[in-house]
Protein backbone atom coordinates (compact mmCIF):
# COMPACT_ATOMS: atom_id res chain seq x y z
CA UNK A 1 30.20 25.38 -40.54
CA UNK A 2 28.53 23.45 -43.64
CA UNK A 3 28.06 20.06 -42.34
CA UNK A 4 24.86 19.83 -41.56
CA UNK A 5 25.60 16.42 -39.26
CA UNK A 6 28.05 18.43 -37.12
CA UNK A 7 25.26 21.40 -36.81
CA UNK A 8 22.42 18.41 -35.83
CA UNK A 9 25.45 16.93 -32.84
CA UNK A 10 25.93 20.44 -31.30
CA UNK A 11 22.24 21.30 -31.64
CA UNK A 12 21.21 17.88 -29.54
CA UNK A 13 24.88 18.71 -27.37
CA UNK A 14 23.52 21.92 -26.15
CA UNK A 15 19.89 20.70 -25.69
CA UNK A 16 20.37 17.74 -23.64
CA UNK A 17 23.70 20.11 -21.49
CA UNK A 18 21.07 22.87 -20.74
CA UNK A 19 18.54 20.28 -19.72
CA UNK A 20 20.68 18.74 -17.66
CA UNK A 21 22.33 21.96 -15.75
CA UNK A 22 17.90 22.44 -14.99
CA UNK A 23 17.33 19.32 -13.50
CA UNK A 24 20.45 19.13 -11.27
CA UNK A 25 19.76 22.53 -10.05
CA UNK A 26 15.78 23.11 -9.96
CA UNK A 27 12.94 21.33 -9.07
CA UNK A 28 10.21 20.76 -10.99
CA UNK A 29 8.41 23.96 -10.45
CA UNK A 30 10.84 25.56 -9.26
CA UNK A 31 11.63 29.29 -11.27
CA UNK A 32 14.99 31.75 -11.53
CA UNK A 33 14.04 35.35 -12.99
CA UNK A 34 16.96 36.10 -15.47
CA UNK A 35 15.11 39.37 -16.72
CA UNK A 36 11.78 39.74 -14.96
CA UNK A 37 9.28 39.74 -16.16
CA UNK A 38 10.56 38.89 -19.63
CA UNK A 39 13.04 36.09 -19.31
CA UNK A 40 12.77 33.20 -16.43
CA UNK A 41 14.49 29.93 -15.83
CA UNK A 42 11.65 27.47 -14.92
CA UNK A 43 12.20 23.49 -14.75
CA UNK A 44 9.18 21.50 -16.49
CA UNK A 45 8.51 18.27 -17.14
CA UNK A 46 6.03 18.73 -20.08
CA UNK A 47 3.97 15.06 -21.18
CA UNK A 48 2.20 16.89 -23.95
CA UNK A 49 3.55 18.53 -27.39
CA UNK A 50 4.22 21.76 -28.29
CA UNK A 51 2.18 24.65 -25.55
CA UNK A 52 1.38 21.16 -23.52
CA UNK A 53 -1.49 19.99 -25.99
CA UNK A 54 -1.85 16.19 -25.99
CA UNK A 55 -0.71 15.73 -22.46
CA UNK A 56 0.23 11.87 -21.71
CA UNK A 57 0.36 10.94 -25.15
CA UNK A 58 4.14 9.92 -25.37
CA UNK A 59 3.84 6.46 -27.54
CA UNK A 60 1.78 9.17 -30.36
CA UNK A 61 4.66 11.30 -30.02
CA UNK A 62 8.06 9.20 -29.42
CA UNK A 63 6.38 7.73 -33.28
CA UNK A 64 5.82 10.99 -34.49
CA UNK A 65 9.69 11.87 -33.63
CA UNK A 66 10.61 9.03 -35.42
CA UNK A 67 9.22 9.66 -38.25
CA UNK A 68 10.80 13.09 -38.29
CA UNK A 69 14.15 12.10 -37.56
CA UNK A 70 14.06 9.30 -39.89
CA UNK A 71 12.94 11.81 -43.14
CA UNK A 72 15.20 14.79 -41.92
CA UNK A 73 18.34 11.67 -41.85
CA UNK A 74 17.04 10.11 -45.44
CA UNK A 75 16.81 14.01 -46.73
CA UNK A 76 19.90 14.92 -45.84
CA UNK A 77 21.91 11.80 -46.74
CA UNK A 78 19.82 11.06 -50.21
CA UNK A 79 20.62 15.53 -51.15
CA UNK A 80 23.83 16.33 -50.22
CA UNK A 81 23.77 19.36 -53.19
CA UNK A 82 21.10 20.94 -51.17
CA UNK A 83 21.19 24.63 -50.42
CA UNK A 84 22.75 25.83 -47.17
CA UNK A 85 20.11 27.33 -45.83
CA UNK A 86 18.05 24.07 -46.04
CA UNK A 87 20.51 22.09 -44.99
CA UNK A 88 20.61 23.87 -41.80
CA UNK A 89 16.89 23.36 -41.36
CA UNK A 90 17.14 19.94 -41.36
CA UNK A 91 19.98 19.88 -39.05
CA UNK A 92 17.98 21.95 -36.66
CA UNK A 93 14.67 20.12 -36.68
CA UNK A 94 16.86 16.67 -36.65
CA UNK A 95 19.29 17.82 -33.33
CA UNK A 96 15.91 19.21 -31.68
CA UNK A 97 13.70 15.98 -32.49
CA UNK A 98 16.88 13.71 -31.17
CA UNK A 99 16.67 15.66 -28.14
CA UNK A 100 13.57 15.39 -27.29
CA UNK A 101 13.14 11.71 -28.16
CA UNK A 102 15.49 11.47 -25.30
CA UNK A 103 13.57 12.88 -22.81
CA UNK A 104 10.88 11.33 -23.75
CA UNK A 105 12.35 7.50 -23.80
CA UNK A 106 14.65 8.29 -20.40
CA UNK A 107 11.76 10.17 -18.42
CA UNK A 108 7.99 9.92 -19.96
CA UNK A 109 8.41 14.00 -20.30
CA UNK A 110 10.28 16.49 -22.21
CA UNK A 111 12.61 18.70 -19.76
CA UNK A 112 11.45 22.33 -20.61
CA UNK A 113 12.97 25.78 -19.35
CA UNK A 114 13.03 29.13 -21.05
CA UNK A 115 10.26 30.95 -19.86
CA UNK A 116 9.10 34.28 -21.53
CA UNK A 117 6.11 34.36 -18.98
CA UNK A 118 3.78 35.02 -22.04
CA UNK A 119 4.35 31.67 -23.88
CA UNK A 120 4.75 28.20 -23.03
CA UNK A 121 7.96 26.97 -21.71
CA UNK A 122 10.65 25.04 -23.86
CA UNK A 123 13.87 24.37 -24.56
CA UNK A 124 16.39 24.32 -26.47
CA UNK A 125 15.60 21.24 -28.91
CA UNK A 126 12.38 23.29 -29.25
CA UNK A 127 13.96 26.59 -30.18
CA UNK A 128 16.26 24.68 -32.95
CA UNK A 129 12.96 23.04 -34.23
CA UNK A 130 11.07 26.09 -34.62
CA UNK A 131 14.39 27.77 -36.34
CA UNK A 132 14.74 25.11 -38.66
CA UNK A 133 11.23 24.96 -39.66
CA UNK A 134 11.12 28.64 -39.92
CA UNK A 135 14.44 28.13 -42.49
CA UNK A 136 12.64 25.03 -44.37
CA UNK A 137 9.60 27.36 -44.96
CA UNK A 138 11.67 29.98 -45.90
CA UNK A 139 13.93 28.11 -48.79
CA UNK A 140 10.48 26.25 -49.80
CA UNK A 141 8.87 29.70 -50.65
CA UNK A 142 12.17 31.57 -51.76
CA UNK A 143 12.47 28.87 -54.48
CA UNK A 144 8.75 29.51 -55.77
């Protein structure tokens, strides 16, 4: 799968699918153990950023997403030699940020789930962020 545009749709697919199987079976609150105590299902409606910092701040970060998505779209579309690997970070961070930007703009909150008990809930949109960061950071000091 090399098309990065294909990995950002079934990246913001799955998030905004899993968000939607929470809402129409929790609510807010409520929590499923999966794997007690390591793995829970718990239905959040988060107003802040990333561990809940910020809380209520949504015009700061429906902007901020903006700006993401529009730099991850210009980066991919303006280097289409770029490596795979970096490519796939974009993709990542560009499918999570859509999904989120969703919530946000339909609900004042991002939807959050996955709960490891000993972090902060999120989702899926999160998770592909944090991997495609992870792979940008990566590629950025494998090519030093």
């Amino acid at each position: 799968m090399k098309s990065p545009w294909l990995i950002s749709g079934l990246t913001l697919a799955a998030d905004q699918l899993t968000k939607l199987l929470v809402v129409t079976r929790f609510s807010p609150g409520e929590s499923l153990g999966l794997l007690p105590p390591i793995l829970q299902l718990t239905y959040v409606q988060n107003t802040g950023a990333a561990f809940g910092l910020f809380k209520g701040r949504q015009g700061l970060f429906i902007g901020v997403s903006l700006l993401v998505i529009g730099w991850m779209t210009r980066e991919l579309l303006a280097k289409p030699s770029l490596a795979l690997p970096t490519k796939w970070g974009y993709a990542l961070v560009l499918g999570g940020s859509v999904g989120n930007l969703i919530d946000r703009m339909r609900f004042g909150y991002v939807i959050d789930f996955i709960d490891l008990g000993v972090w902060p809930v999120f989702n899926v949109g999160d998770s592909a962020i944090t991997i495609g960061v992870a792979l940008l950071i990566w590629q950025a000091v494998r090519r030093r």
